[in-house]
Protein backbone atom coordinates (compact mmCIF):
# COMPACT_ATOMS: atom_id res chain seq x y z
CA UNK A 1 -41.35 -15.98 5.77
CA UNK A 2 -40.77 -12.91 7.94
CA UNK A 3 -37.09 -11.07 7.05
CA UNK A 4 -34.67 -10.55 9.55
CA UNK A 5 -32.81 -7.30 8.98
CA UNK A 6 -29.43 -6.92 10.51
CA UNK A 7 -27.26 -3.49 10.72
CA UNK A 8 -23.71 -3.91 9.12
CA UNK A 9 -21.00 -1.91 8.98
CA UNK A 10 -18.88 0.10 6.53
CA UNK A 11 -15.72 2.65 5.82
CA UNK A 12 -12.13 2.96 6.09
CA UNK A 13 -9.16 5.69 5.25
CA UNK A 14 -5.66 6.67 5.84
CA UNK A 15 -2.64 7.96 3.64
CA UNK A 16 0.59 6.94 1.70
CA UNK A 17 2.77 7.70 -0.65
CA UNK A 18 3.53 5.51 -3.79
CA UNK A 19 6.01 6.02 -6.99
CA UNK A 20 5.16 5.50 -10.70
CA UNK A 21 6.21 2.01 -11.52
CA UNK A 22 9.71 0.73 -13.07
CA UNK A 23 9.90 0.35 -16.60
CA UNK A 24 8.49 -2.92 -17.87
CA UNK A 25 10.68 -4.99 -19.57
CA UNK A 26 7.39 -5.66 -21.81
CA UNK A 27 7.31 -2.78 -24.73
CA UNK A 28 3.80 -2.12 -24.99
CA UNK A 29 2.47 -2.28 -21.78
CA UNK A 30 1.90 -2.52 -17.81
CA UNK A 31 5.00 -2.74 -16.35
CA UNK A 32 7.03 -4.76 -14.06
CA UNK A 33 8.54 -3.34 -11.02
CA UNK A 34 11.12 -4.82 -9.25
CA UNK A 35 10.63 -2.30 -5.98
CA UNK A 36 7.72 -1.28 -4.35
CA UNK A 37 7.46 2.02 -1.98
CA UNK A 38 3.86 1.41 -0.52
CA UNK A 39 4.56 1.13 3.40
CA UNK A 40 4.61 -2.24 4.48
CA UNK A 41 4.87 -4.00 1.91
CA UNK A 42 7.74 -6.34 1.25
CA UNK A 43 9.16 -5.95 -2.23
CA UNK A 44 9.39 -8.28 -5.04
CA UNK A 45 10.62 -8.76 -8.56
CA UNK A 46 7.95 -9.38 -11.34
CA UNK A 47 6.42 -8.55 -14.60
CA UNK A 48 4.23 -5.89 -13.21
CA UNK A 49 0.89 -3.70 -14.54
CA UNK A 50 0.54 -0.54 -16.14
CA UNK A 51 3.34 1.61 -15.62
CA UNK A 52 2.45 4.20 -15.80
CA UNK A 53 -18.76 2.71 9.70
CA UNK A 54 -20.51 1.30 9.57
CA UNK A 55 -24.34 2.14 9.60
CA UNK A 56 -25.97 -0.16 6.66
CA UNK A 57 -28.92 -2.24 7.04
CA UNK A 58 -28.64 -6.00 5.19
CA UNK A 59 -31.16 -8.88 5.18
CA UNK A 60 -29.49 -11.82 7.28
CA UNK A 61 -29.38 -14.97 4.33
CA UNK A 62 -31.43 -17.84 6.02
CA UNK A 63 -29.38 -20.57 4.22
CA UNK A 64 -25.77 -19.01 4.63
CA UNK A 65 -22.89 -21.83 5.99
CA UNK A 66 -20.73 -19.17 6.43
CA UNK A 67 -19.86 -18.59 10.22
CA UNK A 68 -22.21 -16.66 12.73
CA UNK A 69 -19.54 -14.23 14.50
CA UNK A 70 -21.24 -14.90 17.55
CA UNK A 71 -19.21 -15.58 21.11
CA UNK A 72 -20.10 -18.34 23.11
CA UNK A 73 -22.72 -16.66 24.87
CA UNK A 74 -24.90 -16.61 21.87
CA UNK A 75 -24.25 -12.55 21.35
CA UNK A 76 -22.23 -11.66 18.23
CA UNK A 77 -18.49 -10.45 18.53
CA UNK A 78 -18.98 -6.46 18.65
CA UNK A 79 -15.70 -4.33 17.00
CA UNK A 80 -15.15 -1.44 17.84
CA UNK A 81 -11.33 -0.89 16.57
CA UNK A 82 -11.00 2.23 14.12
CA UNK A 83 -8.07 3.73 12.65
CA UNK A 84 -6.68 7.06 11.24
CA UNK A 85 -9.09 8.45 9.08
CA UNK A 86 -11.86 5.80 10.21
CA UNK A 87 -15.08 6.04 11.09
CA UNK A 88 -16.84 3.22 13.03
CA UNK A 89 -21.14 3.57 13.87
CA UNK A 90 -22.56 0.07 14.76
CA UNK A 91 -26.41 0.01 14.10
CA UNK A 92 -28.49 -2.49 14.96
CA UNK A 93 -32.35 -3.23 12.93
CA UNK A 94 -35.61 -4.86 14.08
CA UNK A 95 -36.24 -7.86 12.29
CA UNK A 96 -37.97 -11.60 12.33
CA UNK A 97 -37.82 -14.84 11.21
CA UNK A 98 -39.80 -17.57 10.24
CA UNK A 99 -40.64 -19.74 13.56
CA UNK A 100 -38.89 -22.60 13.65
CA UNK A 101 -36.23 -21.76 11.53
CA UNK A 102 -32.52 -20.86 12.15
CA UNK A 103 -30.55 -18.07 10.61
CA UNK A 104 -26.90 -17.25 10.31
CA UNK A 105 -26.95 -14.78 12.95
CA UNK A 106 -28.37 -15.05 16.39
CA UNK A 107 -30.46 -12.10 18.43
CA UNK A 108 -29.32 -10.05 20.34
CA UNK A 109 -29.72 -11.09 23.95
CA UNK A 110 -29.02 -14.95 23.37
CA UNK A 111 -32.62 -15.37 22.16
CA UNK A 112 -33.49 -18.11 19.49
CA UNK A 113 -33.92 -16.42 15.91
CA UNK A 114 -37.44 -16.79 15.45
CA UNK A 115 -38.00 -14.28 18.05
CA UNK A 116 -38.34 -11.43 16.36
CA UNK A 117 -35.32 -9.45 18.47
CA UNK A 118 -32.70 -7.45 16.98
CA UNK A 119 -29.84 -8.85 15.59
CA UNK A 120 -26.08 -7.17 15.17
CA UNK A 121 -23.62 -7.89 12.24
CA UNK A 122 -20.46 -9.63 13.42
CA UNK A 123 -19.59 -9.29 9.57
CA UNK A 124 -16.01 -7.37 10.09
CA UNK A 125 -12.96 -8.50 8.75
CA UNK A 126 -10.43 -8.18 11.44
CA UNK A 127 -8.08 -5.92 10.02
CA UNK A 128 -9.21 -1.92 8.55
CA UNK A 129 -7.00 -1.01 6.09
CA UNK A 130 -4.09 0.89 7.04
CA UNK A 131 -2.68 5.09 5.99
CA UNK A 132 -1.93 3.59 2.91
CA UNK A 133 -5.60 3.80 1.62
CA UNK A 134 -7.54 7.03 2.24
CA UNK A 135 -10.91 7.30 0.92
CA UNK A 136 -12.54 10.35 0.06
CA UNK A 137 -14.43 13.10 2.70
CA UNK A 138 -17.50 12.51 0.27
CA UNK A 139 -17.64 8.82 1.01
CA UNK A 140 -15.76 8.36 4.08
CA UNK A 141 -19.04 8.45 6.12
CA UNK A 142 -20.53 6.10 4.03
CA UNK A 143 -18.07 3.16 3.27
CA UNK A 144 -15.51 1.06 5.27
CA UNK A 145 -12.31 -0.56 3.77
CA UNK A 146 -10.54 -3.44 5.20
CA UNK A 147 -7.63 -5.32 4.60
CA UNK A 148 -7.77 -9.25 3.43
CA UNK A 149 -4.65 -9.38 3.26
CA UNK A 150 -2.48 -11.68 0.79
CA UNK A 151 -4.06 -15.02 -0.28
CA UNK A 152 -2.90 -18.19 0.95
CA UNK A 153 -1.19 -20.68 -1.03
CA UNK A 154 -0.60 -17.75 -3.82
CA UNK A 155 3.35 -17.62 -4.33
CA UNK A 156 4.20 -14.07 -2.34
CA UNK A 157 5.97 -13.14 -6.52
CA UNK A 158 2.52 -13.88 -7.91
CA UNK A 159 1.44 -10.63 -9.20
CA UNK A 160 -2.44 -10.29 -8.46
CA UNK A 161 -5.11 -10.25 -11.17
CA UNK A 162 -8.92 -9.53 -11.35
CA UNK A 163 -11.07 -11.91 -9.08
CA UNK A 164 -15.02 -12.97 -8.65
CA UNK A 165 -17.14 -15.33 -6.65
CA UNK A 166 -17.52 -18.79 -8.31
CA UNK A 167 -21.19 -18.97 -9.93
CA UNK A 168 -21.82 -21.99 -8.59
CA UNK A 169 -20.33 -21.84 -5.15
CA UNK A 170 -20.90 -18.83 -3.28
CA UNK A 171 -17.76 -19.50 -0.59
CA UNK A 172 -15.18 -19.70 -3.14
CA UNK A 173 -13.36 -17.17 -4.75
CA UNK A 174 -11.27 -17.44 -8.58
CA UNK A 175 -8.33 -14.96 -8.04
CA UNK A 176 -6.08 -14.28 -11.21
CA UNK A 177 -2.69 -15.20 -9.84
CA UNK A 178 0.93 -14.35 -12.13
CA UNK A 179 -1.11 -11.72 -13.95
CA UNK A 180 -0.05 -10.77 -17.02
CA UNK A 181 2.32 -13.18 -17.27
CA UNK A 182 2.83 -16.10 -19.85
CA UNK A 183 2.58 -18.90 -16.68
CA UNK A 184 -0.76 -16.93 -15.68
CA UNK A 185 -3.46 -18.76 -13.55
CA UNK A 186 -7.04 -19.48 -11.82
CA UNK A 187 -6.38 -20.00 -8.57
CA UNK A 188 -9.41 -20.90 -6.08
CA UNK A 189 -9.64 -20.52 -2.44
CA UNK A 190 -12.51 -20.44 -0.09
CA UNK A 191 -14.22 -17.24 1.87
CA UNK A 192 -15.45 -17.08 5.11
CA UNK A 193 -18.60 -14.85 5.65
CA UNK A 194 -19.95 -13.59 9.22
CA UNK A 195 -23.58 -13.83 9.88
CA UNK A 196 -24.79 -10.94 7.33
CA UNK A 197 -22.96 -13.03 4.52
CA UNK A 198 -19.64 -10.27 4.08
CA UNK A 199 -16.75 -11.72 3.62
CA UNK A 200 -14.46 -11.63 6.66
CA UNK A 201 -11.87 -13.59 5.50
CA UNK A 202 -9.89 -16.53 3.55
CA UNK A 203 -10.63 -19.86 4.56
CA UNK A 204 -7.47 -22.71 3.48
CA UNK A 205 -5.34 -22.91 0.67
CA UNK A 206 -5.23 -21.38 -2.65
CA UNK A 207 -5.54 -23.89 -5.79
CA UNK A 208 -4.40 -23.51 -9.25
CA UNK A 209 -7.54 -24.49 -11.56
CA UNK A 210 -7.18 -23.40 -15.12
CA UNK A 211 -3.95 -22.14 -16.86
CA UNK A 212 -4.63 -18.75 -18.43
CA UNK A 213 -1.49 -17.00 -20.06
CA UNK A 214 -1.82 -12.85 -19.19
CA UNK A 215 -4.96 -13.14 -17.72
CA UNK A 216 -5.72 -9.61 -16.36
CA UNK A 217 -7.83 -7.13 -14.31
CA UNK A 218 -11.15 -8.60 -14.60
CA UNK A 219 -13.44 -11.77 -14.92
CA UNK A 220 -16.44 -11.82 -15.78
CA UNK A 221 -19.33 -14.11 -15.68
CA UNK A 222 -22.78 -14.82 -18.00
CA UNK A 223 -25.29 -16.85 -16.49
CA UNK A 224 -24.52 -19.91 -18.19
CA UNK A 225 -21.25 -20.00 -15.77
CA UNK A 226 -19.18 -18.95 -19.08
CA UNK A 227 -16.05 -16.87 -17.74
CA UNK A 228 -14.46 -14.02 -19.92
CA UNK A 229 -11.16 -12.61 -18.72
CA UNK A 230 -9.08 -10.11 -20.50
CA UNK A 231 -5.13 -10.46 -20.67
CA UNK A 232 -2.47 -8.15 -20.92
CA UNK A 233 -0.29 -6.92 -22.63
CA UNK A 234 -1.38 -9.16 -25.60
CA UNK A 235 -4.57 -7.31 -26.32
CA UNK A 236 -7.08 -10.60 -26.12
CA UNK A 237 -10.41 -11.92 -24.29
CA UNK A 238 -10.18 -15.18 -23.53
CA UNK A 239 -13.54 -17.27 -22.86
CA UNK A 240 -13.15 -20.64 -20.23
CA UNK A 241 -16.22 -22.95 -20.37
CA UNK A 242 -16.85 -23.94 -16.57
CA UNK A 243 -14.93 -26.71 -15.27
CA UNK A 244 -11.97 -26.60 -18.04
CA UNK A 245 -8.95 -26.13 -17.28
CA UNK A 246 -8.16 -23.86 -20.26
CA UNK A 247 -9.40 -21.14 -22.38
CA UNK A 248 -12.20 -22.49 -25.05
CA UNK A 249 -11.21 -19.41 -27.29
CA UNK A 250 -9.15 -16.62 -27.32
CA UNK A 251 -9.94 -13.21 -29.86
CA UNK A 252 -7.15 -11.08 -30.57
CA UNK A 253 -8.53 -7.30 -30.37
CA UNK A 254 -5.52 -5.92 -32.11
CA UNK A 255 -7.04 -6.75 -35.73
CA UNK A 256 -10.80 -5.56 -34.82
CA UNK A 257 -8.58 -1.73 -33.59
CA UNK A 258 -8.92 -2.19 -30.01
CA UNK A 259 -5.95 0.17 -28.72
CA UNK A 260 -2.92 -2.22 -26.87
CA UNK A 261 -3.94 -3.46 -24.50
CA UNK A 262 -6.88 -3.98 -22.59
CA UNK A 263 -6.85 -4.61 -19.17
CA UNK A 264 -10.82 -3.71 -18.11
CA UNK A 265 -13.88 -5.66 -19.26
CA UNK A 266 -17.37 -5.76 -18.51
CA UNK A 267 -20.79 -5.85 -19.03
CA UNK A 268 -23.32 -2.83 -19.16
CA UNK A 269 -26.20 -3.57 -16.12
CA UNK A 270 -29.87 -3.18 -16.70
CA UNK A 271 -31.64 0.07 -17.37
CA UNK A 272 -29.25 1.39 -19.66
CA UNK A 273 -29.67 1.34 -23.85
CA UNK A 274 -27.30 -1.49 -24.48
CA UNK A 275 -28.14 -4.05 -21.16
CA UNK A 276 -25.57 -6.60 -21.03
CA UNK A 277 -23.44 -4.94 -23.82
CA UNK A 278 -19.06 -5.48 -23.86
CA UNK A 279 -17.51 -2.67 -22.64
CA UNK A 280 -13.59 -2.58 -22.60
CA UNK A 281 -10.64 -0.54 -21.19
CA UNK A 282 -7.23 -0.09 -22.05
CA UNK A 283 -4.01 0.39 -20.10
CA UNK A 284 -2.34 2.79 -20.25
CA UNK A 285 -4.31 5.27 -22.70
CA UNK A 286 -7.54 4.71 -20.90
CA UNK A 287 -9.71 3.65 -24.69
CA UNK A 288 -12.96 2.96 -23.94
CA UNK A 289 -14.77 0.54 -26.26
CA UNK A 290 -18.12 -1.40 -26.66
CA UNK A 291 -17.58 -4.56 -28.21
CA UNK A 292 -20.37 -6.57 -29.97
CA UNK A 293 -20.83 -10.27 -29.08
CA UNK A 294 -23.05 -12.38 -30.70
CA UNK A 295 -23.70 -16.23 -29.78
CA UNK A 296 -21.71 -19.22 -30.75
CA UNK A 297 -22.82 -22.35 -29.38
CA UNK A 298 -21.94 -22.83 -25.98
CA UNK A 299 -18.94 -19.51 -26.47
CA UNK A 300 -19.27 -15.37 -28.14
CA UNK A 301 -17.66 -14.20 -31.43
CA UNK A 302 -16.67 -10.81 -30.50
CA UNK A 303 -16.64 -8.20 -32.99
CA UNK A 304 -16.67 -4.62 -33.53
CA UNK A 305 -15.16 -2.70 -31.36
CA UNK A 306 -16.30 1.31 -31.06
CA UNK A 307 -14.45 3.81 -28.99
CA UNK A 308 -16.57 6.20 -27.62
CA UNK A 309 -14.17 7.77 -24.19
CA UNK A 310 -10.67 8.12 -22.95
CA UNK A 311 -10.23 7.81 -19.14
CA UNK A 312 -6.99 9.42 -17.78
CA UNK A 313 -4.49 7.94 -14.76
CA UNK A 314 -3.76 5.00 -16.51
CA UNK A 315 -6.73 2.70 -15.65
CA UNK A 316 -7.22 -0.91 -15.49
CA UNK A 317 -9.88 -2.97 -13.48
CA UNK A 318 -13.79 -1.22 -13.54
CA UNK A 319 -17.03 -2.03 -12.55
CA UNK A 320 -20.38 -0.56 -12.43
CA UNK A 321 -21.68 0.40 -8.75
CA UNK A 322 -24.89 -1.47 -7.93
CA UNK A 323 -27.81 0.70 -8.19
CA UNK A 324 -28.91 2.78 -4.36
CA UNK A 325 -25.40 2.25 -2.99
CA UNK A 326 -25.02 4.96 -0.74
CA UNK A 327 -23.72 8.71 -1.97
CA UNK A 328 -24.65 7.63 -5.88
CA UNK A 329 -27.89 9.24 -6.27
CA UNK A 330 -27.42 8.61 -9.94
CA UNK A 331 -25.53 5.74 -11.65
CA UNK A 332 -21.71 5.85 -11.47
CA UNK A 333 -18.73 3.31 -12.72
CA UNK A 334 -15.73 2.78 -10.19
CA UNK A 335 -12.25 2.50 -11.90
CA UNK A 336 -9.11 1.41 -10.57
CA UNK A 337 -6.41 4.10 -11.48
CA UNK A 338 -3.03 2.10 -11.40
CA UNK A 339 -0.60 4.82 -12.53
CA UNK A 340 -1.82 7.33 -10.01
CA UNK A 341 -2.27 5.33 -6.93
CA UNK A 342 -5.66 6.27 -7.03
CA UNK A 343 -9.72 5.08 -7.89
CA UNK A 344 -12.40 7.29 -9.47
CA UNK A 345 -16.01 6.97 -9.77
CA UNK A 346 -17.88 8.71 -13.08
CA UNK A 347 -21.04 9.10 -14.07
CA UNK A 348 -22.48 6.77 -16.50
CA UNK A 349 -24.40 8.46 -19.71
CA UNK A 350 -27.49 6.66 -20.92
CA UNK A 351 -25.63 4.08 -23.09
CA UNK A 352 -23.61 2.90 -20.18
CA UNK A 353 -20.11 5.00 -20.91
CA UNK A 354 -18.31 7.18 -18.61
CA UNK A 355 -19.13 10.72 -18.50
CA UNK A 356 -15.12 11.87 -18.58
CA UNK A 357 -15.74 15.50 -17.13
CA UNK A 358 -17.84 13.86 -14.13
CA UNK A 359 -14.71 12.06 -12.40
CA UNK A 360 -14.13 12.43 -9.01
CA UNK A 361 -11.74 10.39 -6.16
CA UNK A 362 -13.12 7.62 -4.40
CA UNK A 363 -9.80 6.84 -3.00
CA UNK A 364 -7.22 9.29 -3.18
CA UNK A 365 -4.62 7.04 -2.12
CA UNK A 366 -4.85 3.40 -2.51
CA UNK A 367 -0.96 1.53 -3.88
CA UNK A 368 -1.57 0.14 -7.39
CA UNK A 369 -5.20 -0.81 -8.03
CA UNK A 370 -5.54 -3.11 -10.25
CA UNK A 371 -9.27 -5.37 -10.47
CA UNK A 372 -12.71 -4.56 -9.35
CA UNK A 373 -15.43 -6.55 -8.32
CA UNK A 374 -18.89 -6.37 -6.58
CA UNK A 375 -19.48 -9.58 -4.69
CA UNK A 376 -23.44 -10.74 -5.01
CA UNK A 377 -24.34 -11.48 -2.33
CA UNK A 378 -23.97 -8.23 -0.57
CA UNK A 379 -22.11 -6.06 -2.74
CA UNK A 380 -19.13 -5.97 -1.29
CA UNK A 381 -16.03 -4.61 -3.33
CA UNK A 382 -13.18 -6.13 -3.73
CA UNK A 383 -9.87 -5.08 -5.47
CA UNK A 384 -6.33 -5.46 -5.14
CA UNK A 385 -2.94 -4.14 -5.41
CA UNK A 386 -1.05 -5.07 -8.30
CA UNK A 387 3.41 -4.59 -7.60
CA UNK A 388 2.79 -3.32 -4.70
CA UNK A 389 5.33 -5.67 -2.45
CA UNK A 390 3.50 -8.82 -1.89
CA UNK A 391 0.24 -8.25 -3.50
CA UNK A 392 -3.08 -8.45 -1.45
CA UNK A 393 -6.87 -8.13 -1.53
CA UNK A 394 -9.06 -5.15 0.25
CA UNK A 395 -12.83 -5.09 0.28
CA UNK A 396 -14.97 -2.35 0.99
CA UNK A 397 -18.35 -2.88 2.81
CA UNK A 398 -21.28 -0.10 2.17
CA UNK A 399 -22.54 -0.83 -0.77
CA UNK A 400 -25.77 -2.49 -2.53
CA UNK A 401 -25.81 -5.96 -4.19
CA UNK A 402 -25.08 -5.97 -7.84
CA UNK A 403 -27.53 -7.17 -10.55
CA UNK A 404 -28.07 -11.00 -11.54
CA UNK A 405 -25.39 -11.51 -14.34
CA UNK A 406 -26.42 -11.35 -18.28
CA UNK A 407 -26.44 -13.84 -20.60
């Protein structure tokens, strides 16, 4: 089958000014804020966190149901809105199709998909993230954020946790909602994608699925659909077997020496010494840790926990950017800084850590970043703010798909 290749978009900036959160009313960690000074943003009272473009190429997914963008002359919706500290550069890529066949995306032109013309991504989410986020002049050519905006069906008090695509459905997204709270929970709601497969925006209403008490920053999947999630400010990993409705098992790190408490987690990518290793961060001292997991039936025993970095700006959610994204000639982790209103990207030594002394700003304003999360089918990241008024999603469109998960 031939590939159709369709040009995408990507990057977004602006600038705010946020306060340190409001003492938690939780003694060891992340607090809760009762105010929030992010513009915009309505304000709300809840156990909070840690105190403390547009010119990429993308293959167009033959089998997508998401919706084609396209206006009812056949030719995809064009945007062309930027904002302060924005730049937008639509690019379009020869491509083809198998005859006979029909794609997500239609040609440019109104012809059928199997001709072999050029088709443009429609894959733009309709609203670029506001002064409150400004990315930084290294990346600002490369990447383009937009705003999801809250989730449906979420209570607007509902503090905002980590979040990832379902691993069985690719249109539905688990969002952590009441983070860190002892009434924390899955929540489900569907994603519409344009006709390059980014998500462009919510589709329905948000569903509570599982009950998970502090669930935190970030969930993780292993191929078998098993999802780990860490909580906060109790200092566990909790493991939820797919379809239940609660956590299988739940290890408390405070025994094993894991500093109080972690709010990161995730798993090393291939190529490094330790593939698929535990990796774990703490709020708000910024401990690094691998963590050994061996298996257990259909769950992990976790086990022996080694420090090996301490990340500063109180950090929470992290990920590890997919390999070739653009302005990362070499491999780099993203980290969501939640006490400085800010997100840094280091270099990653050859056993997966952070390099400490590489750090530099991705965003240098963004209002309490909390998860982070490469989508797979096109790499797009999304994260959220955590106490910042009514919490919401952004996603960031730029970079490269992320590995298959580990197992």
């Amino acid at each position: 089958m031939l590939l159709l290749l369709a040009a995408c978009p990507d990057d977004g900036a602006s600038t705010d000014t946020n306060t340190a959160p409001s003492t938690s009313t939780l003694s060891t960690g992340p607090t809760a804020s009762s105010t929030a000074t992010d513009t915009g943003a309505s304000t709300g009272t809840t156990a909070t966190p840690p105190t403390g473009g547009d010119a990429t190429s993308e293959p167009v997914s033959t089998g997508s149901s998401g919706p084609t963008g396209a206006d009812s002359t056949g030719e995809p919706a064009l945007s062309t809105s930027t904002t302060t500290g924005t730049t937008a550069a639509d690019t379009t890529a020869a491509g083809t199709t198998a005859a006979g066949t029909s794609t997500a995306g239609t040609s440019t032109g109104g012809e059928g998909s199997s001709t072999g013309m050029m088709v443009e991504c429609s894959d733009k989410p309709g609203k670029l993230a506001g002064p409150e986020v400004v990315i930084a002049a290294e990346f600002a050519e490369l990447y383009t954020t937009y705003e999801l905006g809250p989730v449906p069906g979420i209570p607007a008090d509902a503090r905002l946790g980590g979040c990832v695509i379902s691993y069985d459905d690719p249109d539905t997204l688990l969002i952590a909602g009441y983070s860190e709270a002892p009434n924390g929970k899955i929540y489900k709601i569907g994603v519409e994608r344009g006709n390059c497969d980014h998500i462009v925006g919510f589709t329905g209403q948000a569903a509570a699925v599982a009950d998970t008490p502090y669930i935190d920053a970030n969930l993780i999947y292993v191929k078998s659909g098993l999802l780990l999630y860490s909580e906060w400010p109790v200092n566990n990993i909790s493991q939820l077997l797919p379809g239940a409705n609660a956590p299988a098992r739940t290890t408390d790190l405070d025994p094993l020496g894991v500093a109080n408490s972690i709010g990161g987690l995730g798993f090393v990518p291939p190529g490094f010494v330790d593939e698929g290793g535990m990796r774990l961060l703490s709020w708000p001292g910024g401990q690094w840790n691998h963590l050994e997991r061996q298996p257990d039936g259909e769950l992990f025993t976790l086990s022996n926990p080694k420090q090996t970095a301490v990340l500063p700006n109180g950090p929470g959610g992290f990920a590890y950017i997919p390999e070739g994204s653009p302005g990362f000639d070499v491999d780099h982790l993203i980290v969501s800084e939640w006490s400085t209103d800010t997100v840094g990207v280091y270099e990653v030594d050859p056993q997966g850590d952070p390099a400490a002394p590489t750090r530099k700003d991705f965003f240098t304003a963004f209002p309490r970043p909390w998860g982070a999360y490469f989508e797979p089918l096109t790499g797009d990241f999304i994260f959220l703010t955590w106490g910042a008024g009514v919490d919401r999603l952004y996603i960031v469109q730029g970079f490269k798909a992320p590995p298959p998960l580990p197992q």
